[in-house]
N, C-alpha and C. Protein backbone atom coordinates (compact mmCIF):
# COMPACT_ATOMS: atom_id res chain seq x y z
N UNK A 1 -89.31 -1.68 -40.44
CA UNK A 1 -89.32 -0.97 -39.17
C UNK A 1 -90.52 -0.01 -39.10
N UNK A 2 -90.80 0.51 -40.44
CA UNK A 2 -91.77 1.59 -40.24
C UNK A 2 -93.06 0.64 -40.13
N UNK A 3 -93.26 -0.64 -41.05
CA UNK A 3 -94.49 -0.84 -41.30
C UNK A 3 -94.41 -1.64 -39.28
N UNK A 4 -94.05 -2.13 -39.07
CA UNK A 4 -93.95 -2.67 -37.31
C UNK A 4 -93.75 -1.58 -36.31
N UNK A 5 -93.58 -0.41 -36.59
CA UNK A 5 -93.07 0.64 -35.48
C UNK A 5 -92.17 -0.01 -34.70
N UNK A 6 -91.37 -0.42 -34.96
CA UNK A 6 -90.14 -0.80 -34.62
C UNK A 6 -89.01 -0.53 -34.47
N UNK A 7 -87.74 -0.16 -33.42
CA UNK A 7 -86.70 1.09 -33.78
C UNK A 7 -85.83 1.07 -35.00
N UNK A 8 -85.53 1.41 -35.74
CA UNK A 8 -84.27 1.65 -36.54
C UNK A 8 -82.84 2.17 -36.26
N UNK A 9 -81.61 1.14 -36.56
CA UNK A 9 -80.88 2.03 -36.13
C UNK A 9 -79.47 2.50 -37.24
N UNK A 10 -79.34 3.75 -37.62
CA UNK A 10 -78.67 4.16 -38.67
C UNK A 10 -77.30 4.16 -38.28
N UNK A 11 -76.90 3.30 -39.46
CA UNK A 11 -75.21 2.75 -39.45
C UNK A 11 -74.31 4.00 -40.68
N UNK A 12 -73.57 5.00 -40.16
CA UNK A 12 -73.37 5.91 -41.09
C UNK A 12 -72.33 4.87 -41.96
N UNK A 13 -72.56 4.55 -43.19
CA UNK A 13 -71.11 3.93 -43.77
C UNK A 13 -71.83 4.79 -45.68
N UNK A 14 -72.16 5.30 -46.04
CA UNK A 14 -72.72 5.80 -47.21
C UNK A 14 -72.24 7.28 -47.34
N UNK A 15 -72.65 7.38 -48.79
CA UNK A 15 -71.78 8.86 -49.29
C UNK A 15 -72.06 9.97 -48.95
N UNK A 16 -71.82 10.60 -47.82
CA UNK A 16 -72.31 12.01 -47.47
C UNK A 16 -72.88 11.61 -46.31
N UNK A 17 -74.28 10.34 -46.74
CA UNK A 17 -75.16 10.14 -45.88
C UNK A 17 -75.54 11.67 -44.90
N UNK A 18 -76.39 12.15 -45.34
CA UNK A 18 -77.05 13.33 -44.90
C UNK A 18 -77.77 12.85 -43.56
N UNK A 19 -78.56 11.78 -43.81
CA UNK A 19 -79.91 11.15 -42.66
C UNK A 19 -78.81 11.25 -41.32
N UNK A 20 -77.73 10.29 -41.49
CA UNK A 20 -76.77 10.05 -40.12
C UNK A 20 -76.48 11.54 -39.89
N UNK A 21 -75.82 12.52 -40.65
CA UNK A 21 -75.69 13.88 -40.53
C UNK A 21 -76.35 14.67 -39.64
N UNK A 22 -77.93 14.47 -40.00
CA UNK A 22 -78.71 15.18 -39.44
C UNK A 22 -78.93 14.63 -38.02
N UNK A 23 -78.84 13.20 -38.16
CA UNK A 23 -79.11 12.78 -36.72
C UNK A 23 -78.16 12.79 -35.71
N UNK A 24 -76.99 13.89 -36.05
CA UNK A 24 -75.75 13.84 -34.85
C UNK A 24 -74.76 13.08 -34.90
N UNK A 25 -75.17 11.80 -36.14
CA UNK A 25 -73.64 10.55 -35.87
C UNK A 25 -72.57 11.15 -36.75
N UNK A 26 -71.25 10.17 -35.95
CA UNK A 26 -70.59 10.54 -36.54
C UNK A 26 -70.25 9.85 -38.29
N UNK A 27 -69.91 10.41 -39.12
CA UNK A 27 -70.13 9.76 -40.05
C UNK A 27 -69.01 9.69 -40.76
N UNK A 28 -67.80 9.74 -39.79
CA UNK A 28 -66.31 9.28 -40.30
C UNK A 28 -66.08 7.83 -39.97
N UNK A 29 -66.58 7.32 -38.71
CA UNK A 29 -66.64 6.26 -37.89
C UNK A 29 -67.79 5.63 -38.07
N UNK A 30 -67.88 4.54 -39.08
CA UNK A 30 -69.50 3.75 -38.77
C UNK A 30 -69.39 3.29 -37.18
N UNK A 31 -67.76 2.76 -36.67
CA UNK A 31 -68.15 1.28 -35.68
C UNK A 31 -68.81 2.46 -34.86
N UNK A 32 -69.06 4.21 -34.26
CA UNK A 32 -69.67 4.83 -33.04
C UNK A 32 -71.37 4.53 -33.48
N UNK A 33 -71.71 3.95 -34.48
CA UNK A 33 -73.07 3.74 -34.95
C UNK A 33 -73.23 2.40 -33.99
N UNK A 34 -72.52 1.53 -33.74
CA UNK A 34 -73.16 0.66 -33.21
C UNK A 34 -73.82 0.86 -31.82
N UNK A 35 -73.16 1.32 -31.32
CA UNK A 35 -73.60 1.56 -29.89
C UNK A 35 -75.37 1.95 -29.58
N UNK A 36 -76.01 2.05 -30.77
CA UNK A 36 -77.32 2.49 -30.60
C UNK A 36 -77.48 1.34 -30.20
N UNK A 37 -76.67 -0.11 -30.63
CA UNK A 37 -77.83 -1.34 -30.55
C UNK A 37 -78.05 -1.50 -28.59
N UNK A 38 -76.84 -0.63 -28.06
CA UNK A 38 -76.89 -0.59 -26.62
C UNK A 38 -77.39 0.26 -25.77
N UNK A 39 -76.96 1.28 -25.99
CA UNK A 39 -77.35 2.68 -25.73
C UNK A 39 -77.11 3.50 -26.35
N UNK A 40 -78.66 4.39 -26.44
CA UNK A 40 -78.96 5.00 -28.23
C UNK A 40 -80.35 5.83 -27.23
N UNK A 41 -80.56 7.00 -27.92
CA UNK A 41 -81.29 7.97 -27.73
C UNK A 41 -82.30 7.82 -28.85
N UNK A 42 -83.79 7.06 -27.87
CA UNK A 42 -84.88 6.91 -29.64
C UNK A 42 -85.48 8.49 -29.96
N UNK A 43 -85.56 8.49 -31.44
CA UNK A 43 -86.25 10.23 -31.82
C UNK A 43 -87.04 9.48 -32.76
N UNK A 44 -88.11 9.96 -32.94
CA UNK A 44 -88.88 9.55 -34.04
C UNK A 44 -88.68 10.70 -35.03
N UNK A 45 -88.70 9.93 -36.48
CA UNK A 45 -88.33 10.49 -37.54
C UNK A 45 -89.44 10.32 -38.43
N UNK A 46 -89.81 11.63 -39.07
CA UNK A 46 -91.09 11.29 -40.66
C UNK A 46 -90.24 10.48 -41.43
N UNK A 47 -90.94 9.46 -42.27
CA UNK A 47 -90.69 9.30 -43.43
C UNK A 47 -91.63 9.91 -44.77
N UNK A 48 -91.23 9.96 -45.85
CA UNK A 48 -92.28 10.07 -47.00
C UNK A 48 -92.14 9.32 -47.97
N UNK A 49 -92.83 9.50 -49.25
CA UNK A 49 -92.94 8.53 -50.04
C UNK A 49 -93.19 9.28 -51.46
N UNK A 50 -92.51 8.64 -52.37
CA UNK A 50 -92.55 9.03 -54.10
C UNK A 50 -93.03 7.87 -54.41
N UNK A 51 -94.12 7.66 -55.00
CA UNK A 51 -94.62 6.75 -55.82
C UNK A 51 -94.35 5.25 -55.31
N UNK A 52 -95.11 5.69 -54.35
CA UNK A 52 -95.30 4.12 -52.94
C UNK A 52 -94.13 4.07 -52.69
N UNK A 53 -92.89 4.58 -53.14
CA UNK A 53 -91.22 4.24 -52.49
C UNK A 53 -90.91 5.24 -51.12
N UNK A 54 -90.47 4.63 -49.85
CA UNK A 54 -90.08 5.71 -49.16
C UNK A 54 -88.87 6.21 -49.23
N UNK A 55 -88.89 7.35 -48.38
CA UNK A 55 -87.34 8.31 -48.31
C UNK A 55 -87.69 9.13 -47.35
N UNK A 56 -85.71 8.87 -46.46
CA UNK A 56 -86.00 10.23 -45.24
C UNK A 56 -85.17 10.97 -45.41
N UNK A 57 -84.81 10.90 -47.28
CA UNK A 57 -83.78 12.18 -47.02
C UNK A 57 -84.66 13.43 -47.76
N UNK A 58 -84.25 13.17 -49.45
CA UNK A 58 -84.56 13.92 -49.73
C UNK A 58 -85.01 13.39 -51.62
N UNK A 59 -85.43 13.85 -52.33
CA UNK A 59 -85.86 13.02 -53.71
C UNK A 59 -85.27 14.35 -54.71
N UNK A 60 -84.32 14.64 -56.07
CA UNK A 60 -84.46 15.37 -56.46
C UNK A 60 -84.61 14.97 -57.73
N UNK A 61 -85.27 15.93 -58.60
CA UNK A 61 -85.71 16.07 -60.21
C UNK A 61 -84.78 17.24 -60.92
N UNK A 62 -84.63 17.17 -62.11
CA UNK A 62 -84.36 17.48 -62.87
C UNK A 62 -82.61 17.51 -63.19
N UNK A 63 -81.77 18.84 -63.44
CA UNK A 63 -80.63 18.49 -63.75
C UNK A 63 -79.82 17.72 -62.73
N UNK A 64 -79.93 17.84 -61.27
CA UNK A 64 -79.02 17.20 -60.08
C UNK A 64 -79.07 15.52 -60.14
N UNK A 65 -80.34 15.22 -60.40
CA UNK A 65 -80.91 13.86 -60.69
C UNK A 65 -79.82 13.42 -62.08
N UNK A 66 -80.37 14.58 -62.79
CA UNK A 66 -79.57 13.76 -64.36
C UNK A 66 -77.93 13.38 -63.97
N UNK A 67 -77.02 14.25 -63.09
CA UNK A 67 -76.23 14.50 -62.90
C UNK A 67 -75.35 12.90 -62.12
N UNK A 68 -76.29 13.25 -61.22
CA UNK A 68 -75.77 12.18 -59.83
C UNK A 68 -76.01 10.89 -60.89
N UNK A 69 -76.89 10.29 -61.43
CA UNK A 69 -77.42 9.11 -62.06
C UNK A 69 -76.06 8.83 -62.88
N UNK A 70 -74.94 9.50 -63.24
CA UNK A 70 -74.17 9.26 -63.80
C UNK A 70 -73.16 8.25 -63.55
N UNK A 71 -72.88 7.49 -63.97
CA UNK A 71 -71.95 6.54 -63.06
C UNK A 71 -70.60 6.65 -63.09
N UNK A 72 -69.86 8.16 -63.43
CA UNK A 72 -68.75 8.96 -63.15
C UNK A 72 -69.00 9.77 -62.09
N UNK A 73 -70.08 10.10 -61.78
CA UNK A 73 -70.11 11.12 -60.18
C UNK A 73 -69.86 10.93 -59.65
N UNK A 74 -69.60 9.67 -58.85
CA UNK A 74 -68.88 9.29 -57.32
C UNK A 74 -67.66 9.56 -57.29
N UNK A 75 -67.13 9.36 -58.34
CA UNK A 75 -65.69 9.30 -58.39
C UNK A 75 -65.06 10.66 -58.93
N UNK A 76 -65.83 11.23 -59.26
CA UNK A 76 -65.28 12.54 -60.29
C UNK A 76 -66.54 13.43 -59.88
N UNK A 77 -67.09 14.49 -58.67
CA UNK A 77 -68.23 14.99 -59.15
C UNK A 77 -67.69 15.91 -59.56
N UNK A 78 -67.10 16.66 -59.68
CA UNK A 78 -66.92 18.32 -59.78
C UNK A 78 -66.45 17.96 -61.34
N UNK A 79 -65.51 17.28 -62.12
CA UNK A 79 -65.98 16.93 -63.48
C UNK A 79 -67.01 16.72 -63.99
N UNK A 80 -67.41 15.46 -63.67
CA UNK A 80 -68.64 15.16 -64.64
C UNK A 80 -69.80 16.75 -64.42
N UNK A 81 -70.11 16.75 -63.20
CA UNK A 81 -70.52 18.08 -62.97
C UNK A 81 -70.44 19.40 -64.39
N UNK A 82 -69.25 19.82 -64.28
CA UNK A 82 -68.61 20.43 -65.80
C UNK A 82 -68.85 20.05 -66.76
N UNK A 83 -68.64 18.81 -67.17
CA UNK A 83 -68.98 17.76 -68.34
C UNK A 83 -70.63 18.07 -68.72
N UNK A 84 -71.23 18.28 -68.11
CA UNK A 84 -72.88 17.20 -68.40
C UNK A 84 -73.46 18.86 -68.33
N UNK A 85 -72.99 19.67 -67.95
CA UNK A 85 -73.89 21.28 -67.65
C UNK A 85 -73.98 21.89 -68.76
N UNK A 86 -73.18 21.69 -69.93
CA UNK A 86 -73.23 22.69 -71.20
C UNK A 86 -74.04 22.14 -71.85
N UNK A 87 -74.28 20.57 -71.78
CA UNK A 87 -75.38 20.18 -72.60
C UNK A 87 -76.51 20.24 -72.18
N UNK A 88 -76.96 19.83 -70.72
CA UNK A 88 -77.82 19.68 -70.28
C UNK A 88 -78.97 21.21 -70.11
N UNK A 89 -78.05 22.40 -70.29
CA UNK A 89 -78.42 23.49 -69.76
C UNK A 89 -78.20 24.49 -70.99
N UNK A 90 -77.56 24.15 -71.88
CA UNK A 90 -76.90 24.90 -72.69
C UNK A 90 -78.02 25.23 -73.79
N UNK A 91 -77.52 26.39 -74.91
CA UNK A 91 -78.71 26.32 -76.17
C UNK A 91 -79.21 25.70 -76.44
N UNK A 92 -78.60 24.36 -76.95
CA UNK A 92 -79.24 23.21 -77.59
C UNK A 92 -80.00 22.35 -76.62
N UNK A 93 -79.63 22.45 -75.15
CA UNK A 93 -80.64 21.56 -74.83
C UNK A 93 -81.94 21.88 -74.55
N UNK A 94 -83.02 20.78 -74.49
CA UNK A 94 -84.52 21.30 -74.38
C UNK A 94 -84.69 21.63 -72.75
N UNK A 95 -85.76 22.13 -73.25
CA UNK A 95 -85.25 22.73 -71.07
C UNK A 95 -86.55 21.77 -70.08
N UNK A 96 -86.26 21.22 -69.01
CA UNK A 96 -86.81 20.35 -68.41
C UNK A 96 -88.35 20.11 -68.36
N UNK A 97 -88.72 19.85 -68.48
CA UNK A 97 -90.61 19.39 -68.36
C UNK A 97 -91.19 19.12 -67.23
N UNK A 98 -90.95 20.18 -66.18
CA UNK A 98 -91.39 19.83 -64.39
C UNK A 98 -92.38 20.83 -64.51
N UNK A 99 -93.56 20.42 -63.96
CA UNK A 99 -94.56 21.77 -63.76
C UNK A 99 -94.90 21.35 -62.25
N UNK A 100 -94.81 22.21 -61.59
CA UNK A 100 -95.61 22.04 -60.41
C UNK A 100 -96.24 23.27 -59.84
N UNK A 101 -96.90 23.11 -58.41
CA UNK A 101 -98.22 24.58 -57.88
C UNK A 101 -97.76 24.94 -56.49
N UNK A 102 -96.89 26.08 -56.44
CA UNK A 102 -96.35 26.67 -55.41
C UNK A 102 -97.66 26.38 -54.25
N UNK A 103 -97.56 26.88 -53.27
CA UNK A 103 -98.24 26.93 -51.79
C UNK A 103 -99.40 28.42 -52.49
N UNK A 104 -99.47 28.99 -52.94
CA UNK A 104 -99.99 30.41 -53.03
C UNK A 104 -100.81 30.45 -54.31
N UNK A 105 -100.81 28.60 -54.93
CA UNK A 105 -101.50 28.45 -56.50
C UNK A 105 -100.71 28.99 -57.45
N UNK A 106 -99.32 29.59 -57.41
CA UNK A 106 -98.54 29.69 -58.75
C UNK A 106 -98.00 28.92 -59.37
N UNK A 107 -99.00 28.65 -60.61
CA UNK A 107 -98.15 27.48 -61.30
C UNK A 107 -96.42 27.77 -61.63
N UNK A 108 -95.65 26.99 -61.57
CA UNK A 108 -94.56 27.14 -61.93
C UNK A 108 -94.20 25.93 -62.92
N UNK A 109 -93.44 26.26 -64.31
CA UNK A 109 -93.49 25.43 -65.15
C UNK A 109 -91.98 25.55 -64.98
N UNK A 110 -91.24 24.67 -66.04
CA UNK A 110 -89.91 24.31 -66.26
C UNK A 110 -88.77 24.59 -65.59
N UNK A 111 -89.07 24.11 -64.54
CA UNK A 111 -88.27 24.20 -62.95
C UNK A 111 -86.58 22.94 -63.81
N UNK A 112 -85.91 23.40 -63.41
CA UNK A 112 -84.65 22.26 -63.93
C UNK A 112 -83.83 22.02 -62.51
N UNK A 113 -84.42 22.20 -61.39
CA UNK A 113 -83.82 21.75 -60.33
C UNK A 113 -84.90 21.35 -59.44
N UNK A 114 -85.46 20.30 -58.73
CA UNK A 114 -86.41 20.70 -57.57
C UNK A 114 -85.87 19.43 -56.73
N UNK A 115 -86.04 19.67 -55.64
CA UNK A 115 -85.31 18.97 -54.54
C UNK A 115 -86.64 19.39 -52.98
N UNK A 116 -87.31 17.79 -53.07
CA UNK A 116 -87.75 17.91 -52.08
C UNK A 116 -87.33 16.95 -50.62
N UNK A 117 -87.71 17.83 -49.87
CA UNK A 117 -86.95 17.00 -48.26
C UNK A 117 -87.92 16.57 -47.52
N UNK A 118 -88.14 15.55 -46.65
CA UNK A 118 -88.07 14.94 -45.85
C UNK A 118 -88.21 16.28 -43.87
N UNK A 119 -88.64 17.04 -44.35
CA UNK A 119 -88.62 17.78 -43.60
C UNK A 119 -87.44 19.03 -44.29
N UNK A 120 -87.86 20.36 -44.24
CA UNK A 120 -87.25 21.18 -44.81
C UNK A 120 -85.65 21.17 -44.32
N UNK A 121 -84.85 21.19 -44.63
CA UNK A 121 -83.41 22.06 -44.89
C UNK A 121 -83.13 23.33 -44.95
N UNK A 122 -82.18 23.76 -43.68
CA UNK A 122 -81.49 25.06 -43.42
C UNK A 122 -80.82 25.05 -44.96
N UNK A 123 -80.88 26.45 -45.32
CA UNK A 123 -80.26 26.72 -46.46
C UNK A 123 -79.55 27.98 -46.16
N UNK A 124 -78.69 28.68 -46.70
CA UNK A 124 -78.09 30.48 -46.14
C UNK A 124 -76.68 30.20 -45.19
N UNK A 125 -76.25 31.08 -44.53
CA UNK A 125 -75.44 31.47 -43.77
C UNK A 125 -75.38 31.06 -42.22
N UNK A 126 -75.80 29.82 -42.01
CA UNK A 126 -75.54 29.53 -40.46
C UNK A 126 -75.12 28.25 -40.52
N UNK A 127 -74.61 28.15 -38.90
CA UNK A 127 -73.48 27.03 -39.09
C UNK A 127 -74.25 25.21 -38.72
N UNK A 128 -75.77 25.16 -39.59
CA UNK A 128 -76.24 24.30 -39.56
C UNK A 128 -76.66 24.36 -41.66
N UNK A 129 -75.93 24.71 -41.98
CA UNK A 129 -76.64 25.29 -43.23
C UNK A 129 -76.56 23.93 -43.93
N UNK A 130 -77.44 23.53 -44.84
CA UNK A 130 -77.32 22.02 -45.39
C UNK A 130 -77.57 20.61 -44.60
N UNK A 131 -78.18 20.86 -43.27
CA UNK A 131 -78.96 20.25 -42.49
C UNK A 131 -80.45 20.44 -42.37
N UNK A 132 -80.87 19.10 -42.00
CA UNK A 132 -82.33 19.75 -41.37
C UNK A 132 -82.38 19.88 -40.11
N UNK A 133 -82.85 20.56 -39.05
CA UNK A 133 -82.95 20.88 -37.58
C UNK A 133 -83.57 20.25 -37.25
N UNK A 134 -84.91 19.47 -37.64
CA UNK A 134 -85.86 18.47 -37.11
C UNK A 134 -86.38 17.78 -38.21
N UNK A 135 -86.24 16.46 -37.64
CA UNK A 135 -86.38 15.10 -38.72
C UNK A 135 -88.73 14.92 -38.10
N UNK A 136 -89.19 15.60 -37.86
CA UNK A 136 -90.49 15.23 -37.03
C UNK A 136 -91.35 16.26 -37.00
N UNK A 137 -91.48 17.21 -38.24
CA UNK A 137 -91.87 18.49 -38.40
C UNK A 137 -93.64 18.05 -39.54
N UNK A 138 -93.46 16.71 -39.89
CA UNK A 138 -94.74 16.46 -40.79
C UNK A 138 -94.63 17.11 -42.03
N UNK A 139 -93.70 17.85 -42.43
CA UNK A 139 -93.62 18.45 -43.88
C UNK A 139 -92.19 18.12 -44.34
N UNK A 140 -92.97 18.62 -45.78
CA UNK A 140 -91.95 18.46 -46.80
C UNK A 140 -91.11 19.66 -47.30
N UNK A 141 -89.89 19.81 -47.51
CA UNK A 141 -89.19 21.12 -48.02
C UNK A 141 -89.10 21.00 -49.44
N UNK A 142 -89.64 22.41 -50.07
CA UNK A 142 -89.24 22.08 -51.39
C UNK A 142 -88.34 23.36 -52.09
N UNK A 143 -87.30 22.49 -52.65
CA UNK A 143 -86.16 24.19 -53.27
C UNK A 143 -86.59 23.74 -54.76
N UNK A 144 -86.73 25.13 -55.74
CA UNK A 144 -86.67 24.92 -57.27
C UNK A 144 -86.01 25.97 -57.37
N UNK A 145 -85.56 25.70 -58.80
CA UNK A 145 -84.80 26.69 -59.72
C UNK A 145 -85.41 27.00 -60.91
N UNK A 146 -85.93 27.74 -61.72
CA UNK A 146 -86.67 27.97 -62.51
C UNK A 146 -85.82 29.07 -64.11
N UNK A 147 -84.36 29.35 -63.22
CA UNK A 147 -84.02 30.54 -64.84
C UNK A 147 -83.82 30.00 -66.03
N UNK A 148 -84.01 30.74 -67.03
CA UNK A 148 -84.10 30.27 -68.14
C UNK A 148 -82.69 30.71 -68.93
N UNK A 149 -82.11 31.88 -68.48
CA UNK A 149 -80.84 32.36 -69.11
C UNK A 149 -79.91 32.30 -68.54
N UNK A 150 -78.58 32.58 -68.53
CA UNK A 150 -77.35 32.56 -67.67
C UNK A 150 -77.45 33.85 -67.15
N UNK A 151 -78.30 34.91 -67.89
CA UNK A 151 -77.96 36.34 -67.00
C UNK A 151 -78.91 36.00 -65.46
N UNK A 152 -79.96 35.44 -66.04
CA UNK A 152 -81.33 35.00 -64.89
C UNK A 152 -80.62 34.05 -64.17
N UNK A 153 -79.84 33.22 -64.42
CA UNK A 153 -79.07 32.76 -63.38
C UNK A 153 -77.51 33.32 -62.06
N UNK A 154 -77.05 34.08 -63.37
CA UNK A 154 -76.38 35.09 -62.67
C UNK A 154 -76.41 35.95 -61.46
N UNK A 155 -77.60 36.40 -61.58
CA UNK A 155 -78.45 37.25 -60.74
C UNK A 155 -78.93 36.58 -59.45
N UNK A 156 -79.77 35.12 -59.90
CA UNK A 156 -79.46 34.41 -58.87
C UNK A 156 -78.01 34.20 -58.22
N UNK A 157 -77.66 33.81 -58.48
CA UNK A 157 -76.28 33.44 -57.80
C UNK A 157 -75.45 34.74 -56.83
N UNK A 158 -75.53 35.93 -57.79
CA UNK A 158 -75.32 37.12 -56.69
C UNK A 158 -76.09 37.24 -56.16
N UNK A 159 -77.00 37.05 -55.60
CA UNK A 159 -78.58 37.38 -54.67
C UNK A 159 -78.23 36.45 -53.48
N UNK A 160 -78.03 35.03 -54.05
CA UNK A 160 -77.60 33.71 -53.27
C UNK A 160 -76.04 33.96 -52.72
N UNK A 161 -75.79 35.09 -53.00
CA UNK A 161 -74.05 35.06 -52.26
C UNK A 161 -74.25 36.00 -51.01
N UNK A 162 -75.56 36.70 -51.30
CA UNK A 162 -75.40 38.15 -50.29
C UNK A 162 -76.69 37.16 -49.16
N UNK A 163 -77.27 35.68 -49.52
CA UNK A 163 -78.44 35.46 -48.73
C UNK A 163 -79.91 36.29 -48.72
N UNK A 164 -79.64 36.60 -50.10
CA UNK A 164 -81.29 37.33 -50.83
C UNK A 164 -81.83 36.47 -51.93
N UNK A 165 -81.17 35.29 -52.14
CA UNK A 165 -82.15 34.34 -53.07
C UNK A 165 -83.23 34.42 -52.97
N UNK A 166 -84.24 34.67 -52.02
CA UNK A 166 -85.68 34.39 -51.86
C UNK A 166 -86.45 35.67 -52.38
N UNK A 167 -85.43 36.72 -53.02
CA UNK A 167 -86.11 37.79 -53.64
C UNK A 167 -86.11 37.61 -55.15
N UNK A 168 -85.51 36.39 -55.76
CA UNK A 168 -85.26 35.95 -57.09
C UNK A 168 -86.67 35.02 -57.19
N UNK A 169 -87.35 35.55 -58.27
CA UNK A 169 -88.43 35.01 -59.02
C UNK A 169 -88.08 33.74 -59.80
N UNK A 170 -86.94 33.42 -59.49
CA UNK A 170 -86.50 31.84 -60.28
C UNK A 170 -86.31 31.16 -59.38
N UNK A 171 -86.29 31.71 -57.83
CA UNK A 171 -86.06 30.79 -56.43
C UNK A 171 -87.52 30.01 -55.88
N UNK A 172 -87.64 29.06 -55.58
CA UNK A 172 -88.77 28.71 -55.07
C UNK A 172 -88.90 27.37 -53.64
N UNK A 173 -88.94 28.63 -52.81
CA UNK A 173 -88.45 27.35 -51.91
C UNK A 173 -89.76 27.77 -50.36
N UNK A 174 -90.15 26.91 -50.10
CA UNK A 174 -91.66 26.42 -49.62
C UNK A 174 -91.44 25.19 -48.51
N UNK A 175 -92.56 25.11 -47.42
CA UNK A 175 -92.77 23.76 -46.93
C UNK A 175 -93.77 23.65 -47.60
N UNK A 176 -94.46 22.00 -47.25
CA UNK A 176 -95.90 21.78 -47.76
C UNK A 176 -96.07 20.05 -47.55
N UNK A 177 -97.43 19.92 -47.03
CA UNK A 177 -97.56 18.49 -46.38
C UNK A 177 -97.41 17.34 -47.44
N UNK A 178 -97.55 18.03 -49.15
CA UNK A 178 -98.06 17.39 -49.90
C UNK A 178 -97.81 18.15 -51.50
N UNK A 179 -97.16 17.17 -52.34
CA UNK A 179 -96.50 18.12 -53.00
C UNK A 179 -96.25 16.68 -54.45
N UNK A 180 -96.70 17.95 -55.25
CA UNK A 180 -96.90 16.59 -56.45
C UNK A 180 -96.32 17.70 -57.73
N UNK A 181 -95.22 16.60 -58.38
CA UNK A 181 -94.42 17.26 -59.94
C UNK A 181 -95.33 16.86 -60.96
N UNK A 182 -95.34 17.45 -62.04
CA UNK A 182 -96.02 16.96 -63.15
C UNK A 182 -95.21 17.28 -64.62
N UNK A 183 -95.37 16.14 -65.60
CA UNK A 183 -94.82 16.47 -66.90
C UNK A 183 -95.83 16.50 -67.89
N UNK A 184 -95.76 17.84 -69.01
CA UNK A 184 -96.17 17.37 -70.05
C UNK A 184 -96.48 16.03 -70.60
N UNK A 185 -94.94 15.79 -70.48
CA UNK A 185 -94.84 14.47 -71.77
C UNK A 185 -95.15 13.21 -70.96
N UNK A 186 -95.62 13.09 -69.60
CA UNK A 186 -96.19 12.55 -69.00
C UNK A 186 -94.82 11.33 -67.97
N UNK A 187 -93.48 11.83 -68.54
CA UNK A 187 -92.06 10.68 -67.67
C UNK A 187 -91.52 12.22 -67.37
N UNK A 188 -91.13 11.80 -65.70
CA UNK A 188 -90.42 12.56 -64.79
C UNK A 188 -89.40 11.68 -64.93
């Protein structure tokens, strides 16, 4: 569709499915998806791309990635979730290998969360929160997490309860047209 400019039309039947989310469908009911093939309201939507692959949602790295890849998450997240965090995050584990270069040239090294969008995502206290508002904005959203301790995470998390995350030096969240991760050890 993209390489023909051709319409697309999104059938919500997938987990969460955020894309249908954002675009207004309902996503309890696939059969109200059909009706685009009749009458349907066209919006043009960005796509982007990770390593020649596209995506219009969103791509994430580090622990959420390790997490979801599990093939107990669908069925169990809030376990496996529990399960996989003491190791993954805990003393013994090594801590993630993401370096990337904020908007302002700050390098930021060993990010263990980064989640980029497809056009940024409402994040905070309003009643669109975990949406994006416009699928046609030409940028990319990017959230990281960067603490290294549970107190440094702590802190986040009370900061993130009152909607002052963005005053936490382990928060890193940015648009940007163009946006590239990097590893040491050279595998993301």
């Amino acid at each position: 569709a993209v390489e023909h400019d051709l319409p697309f039309v999104c059938v919500s039947a997938g987990t969460r499915n955020h894309f249908a989310l954002d675009l207004g469908l309902n996503r309890d009911d696939p059969r109200d998806s059909m009706q685009a093939f009749t009458d349907a309201v066209e919006r043009r939507v960005d796509f982007a791309t990770v390593n020649d692959r596209l995506f219009v949602n969103n791509v994430s790295l580090g622990i959420y990635a390790t997490i979801v890849k599990e093939e107990s998450y669908r069925d169990a997240k809030v376990d496996t979730t529990k399960t996989l965090l003491p190791e993954l995050l805990g003393r013994q584990a090594d801590p993630f290998d993401l370096q990337f270069t904020d908007p302002a040239g700050v390098e930021i090294d060993g990010a263990f969360v980064i989640q980029i969008s497809n056009n940024p995502y409402e994040i905070g206290a309003t009643f669109d929160s975990g949406q994006r508002r416009r699928l046609d904005t030409g940028q990319l959203g990017v959230m990281a997490v960067t603490t290294r301790t549970g107190a440094d995470a702590a802190k986040l998390l009370a900061l993130s309860a009152v909607g002052q995350r963005r005053r936490s030096p382990h928060w890193h969240e940015f648009t940007t047209d163009v946006f590239e991760v990097g590893a040491r050890s050279g595998t993301i």
